[in-house]
PDB file of N, CA and C in Angstrom:
ATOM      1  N   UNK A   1      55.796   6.312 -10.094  1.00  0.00           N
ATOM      2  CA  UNK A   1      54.586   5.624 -10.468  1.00  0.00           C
ATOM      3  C   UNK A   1      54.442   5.561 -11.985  1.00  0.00           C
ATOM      4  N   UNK A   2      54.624   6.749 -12.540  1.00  0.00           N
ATOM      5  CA  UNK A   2      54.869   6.995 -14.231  1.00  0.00           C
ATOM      6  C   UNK A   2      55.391   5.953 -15.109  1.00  0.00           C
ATOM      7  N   UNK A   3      57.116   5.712 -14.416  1.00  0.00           N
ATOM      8  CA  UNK A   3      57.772   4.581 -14.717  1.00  0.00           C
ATOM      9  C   UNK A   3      57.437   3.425 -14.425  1.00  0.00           C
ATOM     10  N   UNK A   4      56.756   3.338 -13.620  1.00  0.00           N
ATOM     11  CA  UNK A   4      56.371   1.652 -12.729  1.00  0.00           C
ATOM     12  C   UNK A   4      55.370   1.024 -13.584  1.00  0.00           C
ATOM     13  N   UNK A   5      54.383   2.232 -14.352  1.00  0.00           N
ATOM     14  CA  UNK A   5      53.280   1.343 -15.033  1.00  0.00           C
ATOM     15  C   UNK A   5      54.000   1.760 -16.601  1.00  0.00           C
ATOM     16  N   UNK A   6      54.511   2.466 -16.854  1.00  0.00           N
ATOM     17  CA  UNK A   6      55.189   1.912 -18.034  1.00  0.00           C
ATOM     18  C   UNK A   6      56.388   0.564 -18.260  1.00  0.00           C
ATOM     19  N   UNK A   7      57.003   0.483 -17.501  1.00  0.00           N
ATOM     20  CA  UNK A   7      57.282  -0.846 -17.528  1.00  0.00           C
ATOM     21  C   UNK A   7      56.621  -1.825 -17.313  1.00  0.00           C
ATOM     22  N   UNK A   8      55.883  -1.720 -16.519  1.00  0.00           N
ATOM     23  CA  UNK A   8      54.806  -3.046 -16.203  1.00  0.00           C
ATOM     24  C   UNK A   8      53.576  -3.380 -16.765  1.00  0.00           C
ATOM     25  N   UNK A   9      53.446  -2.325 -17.356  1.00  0.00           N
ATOM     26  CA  UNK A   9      51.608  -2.575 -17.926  1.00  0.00           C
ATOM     27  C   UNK A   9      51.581  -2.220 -19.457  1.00  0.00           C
ATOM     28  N   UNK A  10      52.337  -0.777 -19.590  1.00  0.00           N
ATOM     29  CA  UNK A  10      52.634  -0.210 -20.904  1.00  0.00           C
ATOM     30  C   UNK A  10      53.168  -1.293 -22.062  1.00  0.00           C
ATOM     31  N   UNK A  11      54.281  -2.145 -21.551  1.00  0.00           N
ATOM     32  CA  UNK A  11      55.111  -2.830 -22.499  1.00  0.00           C
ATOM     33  C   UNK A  11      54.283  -4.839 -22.657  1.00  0.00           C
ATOM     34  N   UNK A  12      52.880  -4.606 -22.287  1.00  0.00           N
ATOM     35  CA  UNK A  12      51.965  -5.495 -22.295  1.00  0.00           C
ATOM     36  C   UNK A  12      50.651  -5.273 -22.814  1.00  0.00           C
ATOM     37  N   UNK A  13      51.289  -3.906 -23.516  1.00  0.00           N
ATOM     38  CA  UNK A  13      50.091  -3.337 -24.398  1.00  0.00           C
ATOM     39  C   UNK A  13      48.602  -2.616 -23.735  1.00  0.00           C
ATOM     40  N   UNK A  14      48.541  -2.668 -22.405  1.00  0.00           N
ATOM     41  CA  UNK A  14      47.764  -2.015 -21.694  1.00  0.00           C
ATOM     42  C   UNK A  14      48.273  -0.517 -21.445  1.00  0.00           C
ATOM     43  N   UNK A  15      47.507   0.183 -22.092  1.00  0.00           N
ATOM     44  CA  UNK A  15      47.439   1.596 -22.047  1.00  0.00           C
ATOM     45  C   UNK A  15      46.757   2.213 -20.249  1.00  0.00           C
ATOM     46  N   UNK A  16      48.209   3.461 -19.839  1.00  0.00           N
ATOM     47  CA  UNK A  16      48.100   3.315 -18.732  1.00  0.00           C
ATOM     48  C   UNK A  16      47.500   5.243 -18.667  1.00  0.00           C
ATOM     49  N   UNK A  17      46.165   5.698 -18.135  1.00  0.00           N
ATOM     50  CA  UNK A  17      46.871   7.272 -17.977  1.00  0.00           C
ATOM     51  C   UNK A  17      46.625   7.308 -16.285  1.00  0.00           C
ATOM     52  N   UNK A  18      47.321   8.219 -15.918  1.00  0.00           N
ATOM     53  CA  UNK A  18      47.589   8.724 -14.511  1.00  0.00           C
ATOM     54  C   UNK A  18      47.980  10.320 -14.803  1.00  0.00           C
ATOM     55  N   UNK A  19      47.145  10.493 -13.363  1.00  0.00           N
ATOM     56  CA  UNK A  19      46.544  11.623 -12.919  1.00  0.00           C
ATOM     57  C   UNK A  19      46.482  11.707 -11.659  1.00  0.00           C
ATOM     58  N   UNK A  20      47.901  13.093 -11.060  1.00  0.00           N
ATOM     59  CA  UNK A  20      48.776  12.612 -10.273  1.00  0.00           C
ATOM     60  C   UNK A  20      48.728  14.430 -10.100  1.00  0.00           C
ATOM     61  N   UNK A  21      47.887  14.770  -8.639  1.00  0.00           N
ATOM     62  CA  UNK A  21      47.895  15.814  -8.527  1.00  0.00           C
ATOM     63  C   UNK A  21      49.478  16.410  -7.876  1.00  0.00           C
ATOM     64  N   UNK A  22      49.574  17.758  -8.668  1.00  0.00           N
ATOM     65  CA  UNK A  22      51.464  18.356  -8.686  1.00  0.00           C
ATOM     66  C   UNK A  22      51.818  18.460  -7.345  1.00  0.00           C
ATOM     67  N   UNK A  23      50.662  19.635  -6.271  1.00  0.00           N
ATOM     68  CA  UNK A  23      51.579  19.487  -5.311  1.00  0.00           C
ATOM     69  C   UNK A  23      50.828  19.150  -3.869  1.00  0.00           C
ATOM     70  N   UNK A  24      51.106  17.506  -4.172  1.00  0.00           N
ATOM     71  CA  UNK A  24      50.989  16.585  -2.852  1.00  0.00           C
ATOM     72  C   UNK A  24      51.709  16.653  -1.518  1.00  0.00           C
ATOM     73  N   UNK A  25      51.756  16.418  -0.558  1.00  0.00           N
ATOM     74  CA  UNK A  25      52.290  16.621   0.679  1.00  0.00           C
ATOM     75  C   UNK A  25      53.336  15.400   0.214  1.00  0.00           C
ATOM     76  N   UNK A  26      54.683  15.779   0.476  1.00  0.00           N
ATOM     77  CA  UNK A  26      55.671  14.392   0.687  1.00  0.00           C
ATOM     78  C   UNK A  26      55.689  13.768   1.871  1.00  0.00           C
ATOM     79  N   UNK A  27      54.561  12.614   2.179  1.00  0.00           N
ATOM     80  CA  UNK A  27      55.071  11.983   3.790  1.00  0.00           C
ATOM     81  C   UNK A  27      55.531  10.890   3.517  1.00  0.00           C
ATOM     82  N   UNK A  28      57.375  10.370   3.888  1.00  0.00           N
ATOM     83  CA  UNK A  28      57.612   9.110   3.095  1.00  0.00           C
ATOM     84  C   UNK A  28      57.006   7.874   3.724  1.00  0.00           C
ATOM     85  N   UNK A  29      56.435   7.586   4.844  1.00  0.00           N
ATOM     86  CA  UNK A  29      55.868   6.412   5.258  1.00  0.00           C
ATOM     87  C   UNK A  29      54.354   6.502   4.110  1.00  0.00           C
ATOM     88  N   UNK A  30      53.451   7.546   4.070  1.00  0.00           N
ATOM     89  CA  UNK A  30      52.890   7.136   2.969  1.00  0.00           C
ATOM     90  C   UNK A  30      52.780   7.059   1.606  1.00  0.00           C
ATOM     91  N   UNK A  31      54.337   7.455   1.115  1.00  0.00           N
ATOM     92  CA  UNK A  31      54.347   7.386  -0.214  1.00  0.00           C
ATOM     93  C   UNK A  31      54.735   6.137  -0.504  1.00  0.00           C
ATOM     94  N   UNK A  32      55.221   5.079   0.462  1.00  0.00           N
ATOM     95  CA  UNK A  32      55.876   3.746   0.474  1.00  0.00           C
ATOM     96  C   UNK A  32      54.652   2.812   0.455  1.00  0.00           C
ATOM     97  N   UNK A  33      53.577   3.188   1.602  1.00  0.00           N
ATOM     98  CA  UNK A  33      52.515   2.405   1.730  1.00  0.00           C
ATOM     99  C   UNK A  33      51.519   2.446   0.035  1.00  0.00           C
ATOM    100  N   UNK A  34      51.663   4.056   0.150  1.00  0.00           N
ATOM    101  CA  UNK A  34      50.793   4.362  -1.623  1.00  0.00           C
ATOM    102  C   UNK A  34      51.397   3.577  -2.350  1.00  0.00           C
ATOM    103  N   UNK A  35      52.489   3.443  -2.756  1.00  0.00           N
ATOM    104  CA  UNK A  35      53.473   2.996  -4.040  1.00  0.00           C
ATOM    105  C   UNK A  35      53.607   1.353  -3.773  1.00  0.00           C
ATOM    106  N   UNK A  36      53.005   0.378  -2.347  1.00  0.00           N
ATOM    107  CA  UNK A  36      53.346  -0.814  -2.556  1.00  0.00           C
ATOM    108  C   UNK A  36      51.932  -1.430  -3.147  1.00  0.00           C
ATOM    109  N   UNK A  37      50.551  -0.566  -2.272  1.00  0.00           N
ATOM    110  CA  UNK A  37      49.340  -0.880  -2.640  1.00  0.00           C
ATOM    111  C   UNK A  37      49.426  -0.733  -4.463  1.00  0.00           C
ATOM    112  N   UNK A  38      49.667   0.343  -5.073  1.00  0.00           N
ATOM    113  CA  UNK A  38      49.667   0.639  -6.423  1.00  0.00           C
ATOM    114  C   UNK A  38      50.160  -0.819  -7.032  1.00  0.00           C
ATOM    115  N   UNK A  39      51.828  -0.858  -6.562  1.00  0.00           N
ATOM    116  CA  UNK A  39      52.407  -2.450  -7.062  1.00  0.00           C
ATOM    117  C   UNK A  39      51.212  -2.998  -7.285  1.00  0.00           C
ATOM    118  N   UNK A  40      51.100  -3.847  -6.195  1.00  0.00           N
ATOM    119  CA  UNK A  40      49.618  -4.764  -6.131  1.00  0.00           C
ATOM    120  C   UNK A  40      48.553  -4.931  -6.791  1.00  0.00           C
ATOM    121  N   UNK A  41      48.598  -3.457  -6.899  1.00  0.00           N
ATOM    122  CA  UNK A  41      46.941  -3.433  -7.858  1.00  0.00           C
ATOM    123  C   UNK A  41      47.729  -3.690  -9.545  1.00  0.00           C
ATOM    124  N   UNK A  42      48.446  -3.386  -9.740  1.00  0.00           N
ATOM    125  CA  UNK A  42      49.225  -3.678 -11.236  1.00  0.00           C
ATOM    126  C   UNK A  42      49.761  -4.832 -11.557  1.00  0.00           C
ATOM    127  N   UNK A  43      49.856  -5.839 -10.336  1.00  0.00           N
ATOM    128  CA  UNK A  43      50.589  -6.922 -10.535  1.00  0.00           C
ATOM    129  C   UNK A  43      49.118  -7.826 -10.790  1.00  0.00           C
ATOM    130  N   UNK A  44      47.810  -7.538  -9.810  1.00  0.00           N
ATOM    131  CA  UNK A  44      46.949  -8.349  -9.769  1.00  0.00           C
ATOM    132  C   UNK A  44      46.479  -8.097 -11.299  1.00  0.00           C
ATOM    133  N   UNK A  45      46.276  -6.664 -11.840  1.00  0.00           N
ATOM    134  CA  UNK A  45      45.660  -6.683 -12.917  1.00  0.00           C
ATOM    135  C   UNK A  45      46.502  -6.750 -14.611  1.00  0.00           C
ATOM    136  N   UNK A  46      47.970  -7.828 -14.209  1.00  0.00           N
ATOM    137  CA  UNK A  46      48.006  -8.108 -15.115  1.00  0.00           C
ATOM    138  C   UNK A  46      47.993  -9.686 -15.164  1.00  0.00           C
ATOM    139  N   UNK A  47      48.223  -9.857 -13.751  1.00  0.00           N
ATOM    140  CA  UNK A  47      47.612 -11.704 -13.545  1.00  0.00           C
ATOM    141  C   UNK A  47      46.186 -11.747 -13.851  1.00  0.00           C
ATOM    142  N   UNK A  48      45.178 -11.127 -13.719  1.00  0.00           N
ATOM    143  CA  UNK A  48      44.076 -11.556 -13.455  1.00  0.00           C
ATOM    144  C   UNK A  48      42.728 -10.804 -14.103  1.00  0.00           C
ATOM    145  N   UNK A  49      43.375  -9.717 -15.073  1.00  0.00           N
ATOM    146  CA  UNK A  49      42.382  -8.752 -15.677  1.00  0.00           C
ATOM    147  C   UNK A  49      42.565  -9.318 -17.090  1.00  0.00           C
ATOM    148  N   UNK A  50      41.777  -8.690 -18.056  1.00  0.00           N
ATOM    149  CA  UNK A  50      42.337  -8.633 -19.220  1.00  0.00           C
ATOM    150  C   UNK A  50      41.996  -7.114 -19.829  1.00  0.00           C
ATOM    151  N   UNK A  51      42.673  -6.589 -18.791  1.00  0.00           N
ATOM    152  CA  UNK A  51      42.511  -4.772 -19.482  1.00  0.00           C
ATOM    153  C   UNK A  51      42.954  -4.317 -20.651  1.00  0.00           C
ATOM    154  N   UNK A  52      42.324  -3.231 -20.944  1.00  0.00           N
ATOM    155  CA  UNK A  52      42.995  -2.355 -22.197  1.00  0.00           C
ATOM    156  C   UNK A  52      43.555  -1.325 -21.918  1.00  0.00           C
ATOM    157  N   UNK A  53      42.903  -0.667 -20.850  1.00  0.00           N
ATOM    158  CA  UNK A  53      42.969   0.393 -20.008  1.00  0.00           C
ATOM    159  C   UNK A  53      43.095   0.646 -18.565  1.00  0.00           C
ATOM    160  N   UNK A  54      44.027   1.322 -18.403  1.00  0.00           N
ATOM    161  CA  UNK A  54      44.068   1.450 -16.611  1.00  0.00           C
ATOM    162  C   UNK A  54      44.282   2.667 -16.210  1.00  0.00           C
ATOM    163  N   UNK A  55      43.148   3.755 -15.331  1.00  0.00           N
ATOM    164  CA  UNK A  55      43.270   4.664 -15.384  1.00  0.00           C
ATOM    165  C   UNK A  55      43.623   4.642 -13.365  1.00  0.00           C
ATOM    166  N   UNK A  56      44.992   6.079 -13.386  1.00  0.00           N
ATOM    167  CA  UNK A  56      45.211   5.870 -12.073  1.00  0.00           C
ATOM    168  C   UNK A  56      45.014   7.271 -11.423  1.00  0.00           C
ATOM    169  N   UNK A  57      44.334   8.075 -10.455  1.00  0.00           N
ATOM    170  CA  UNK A  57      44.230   9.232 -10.208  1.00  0.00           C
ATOM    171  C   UNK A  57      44.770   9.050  -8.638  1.00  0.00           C
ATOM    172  N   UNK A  58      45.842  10.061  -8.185  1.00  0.00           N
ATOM    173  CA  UNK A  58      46.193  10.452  -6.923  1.00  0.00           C
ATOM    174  C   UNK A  58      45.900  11.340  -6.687  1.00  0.00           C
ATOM    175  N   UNK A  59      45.302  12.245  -5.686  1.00  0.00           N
ATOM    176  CA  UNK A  59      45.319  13.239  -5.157  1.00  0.00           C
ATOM    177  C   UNK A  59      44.685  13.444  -3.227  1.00  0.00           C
ATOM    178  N   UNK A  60      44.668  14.360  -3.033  1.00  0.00           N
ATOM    179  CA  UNK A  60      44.489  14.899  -1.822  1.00  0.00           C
ATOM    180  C   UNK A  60      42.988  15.249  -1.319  1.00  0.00           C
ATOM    181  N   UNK A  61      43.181  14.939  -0.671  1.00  0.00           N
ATOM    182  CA  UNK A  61      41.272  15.299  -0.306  1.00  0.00           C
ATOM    183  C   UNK A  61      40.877  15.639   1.047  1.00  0.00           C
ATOM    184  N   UNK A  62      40.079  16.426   1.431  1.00  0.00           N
ATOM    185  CA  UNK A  62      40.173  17.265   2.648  1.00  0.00           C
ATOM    186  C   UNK A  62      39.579  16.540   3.750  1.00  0.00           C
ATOM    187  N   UNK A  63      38.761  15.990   3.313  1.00  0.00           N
ATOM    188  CA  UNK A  63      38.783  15.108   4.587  1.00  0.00           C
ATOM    189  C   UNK A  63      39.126  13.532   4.462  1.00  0.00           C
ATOM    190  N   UNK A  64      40.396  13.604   4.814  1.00  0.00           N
ATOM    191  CA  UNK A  64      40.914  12.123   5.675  1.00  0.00           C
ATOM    192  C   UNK A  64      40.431  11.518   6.487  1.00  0.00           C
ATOM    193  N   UNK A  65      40.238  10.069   6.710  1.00  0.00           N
ATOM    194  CA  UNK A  65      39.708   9.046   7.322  1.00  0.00           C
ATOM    195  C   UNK A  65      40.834   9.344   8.738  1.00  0.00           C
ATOM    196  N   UNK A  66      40.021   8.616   9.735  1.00  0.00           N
ATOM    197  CA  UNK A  66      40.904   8.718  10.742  1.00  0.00           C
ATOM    198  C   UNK A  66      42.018   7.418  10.323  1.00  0.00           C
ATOM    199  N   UNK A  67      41.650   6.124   9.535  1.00  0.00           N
ATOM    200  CA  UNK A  67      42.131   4.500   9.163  1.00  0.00           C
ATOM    201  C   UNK A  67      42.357   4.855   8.090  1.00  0.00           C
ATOM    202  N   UNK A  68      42.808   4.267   7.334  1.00  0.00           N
ATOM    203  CA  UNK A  68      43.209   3.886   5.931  1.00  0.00           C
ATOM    204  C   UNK A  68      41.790   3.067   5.784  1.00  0.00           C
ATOM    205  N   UNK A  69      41.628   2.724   4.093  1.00  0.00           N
ATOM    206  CA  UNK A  69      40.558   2.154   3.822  1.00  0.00           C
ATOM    207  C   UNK A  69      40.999   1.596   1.893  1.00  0.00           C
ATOM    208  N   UNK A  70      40.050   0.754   1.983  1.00  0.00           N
ATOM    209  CA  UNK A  70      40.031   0.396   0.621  1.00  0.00           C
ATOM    210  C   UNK A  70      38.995  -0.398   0.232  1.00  0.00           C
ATOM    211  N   UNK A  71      38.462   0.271  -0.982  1.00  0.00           N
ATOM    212  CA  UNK A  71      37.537   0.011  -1.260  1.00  0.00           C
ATOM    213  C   UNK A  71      37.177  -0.787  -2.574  1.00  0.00           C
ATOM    214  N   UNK A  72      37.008  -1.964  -2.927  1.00  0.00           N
ATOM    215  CA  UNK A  72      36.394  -2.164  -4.726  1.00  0.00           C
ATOM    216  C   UNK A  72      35.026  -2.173  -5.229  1.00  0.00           C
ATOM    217  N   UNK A  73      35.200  -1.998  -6.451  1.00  0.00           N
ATOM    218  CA  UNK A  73      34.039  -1.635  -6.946  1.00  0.00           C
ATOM    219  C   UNK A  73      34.019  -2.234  -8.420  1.00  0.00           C
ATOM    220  N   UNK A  74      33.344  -3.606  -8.664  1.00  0.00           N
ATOM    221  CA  UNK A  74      33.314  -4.502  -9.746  1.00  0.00           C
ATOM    222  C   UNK A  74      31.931  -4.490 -10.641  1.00  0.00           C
ATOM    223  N   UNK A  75      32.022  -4.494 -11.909  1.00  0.00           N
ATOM    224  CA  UNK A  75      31.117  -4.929 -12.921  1.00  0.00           C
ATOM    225  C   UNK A  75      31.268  -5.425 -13.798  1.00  0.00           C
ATOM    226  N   UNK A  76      30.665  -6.707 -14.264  1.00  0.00           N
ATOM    227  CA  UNK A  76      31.004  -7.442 -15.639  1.00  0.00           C
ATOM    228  C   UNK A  76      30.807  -6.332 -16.497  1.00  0.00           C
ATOM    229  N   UNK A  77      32.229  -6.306 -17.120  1.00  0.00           N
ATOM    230  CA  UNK A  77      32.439  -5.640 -18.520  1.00  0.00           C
ATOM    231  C   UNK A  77      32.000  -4.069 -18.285  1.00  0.00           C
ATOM    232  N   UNK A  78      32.135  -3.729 -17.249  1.00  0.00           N
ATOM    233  CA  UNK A  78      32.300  -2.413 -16.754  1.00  0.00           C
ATOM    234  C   UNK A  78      33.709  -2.455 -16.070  1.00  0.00           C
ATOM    235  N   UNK A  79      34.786  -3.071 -16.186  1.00  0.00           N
ATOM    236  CA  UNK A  79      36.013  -3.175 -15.233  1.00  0.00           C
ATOM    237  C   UNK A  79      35.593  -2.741 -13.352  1.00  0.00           C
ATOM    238  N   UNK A  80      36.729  -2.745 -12.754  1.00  0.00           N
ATOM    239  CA  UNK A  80      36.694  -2.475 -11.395  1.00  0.00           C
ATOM    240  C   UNK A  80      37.266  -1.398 -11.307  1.00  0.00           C
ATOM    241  N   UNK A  81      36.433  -0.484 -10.125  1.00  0.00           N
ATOM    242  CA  UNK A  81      37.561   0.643  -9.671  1.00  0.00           C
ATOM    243  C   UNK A  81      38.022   0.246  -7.791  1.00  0.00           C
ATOM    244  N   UNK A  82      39.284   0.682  -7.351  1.00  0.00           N
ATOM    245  CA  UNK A  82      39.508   0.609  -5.903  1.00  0.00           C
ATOM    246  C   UNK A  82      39.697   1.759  -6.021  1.00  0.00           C
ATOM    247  N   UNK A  83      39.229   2.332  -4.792  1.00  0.00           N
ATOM    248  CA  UNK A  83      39.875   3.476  -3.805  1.00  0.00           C
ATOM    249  C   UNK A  83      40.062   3.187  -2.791  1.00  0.00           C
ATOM    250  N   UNK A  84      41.584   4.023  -2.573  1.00  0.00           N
ATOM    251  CA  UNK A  84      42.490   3.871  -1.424  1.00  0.00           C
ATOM    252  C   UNK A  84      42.419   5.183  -0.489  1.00  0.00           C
ATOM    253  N   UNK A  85      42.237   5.156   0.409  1.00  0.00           N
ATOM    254  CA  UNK A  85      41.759   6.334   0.952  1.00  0.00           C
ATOM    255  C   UNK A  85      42.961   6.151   2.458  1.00  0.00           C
ATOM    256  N   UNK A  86      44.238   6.966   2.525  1.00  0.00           N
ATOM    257  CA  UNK A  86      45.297   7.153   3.869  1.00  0.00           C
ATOM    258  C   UNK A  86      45.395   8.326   4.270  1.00  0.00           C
ATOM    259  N   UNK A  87      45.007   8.230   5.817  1.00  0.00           N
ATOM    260  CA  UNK A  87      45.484  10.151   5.985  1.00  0.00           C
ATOM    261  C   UNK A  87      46.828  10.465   5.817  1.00  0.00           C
ATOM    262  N   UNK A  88      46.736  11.379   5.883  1.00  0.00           N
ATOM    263  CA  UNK A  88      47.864  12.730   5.762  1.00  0.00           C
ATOM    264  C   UNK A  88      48.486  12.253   7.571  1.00  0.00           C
ATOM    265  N   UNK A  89      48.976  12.372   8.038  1.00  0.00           N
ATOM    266  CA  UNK A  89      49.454  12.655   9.805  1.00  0.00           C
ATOM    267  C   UNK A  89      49.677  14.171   9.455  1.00  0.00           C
TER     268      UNK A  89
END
């Protein structure tokens, strides 16, 4: 993910930080689903934002949805935040 937004966002002058808790559960069906949604959100917000900043936080949280979910959250000139919310199996 580190590398993904430094090539993609970093070298377009959008300053990227992420915050990427150390020790996550490895489940690879959702690190594939995490890592294509992420794509997405980086591809849309360099088509369609005009950011300066993009802040990305992963971590774990105790209670999991039974569904996946996603959520946005928009304000003029307050930017948008999404949360992605996938259980654990």
């Amino acid at each position: 993910m580190r590398s993904y937004a430094d090539d993609h966002l970093s070298r377009h002058g959008v300053h990227v930080s992420l915050e990427i808790e150390d020790d996550l559960p490895s489940v690879a069906e959702v690190e594939t689903v995490i890592f294509r949604i992420y794509q997405e959100l980086l591809t849309n917000i360099l088509r369609h934002a005009e950011a300066e900043h993009v802040s990305v936080e992963l971590y774990r949280r105790d209670t999991a949805l039974v569904n996946g979910t996603i959520r946005f959250d928009s304000e003029t000139d307050q930017g948008t935040h999404v949360l992605v919310e996938i259980p654990l199996p």
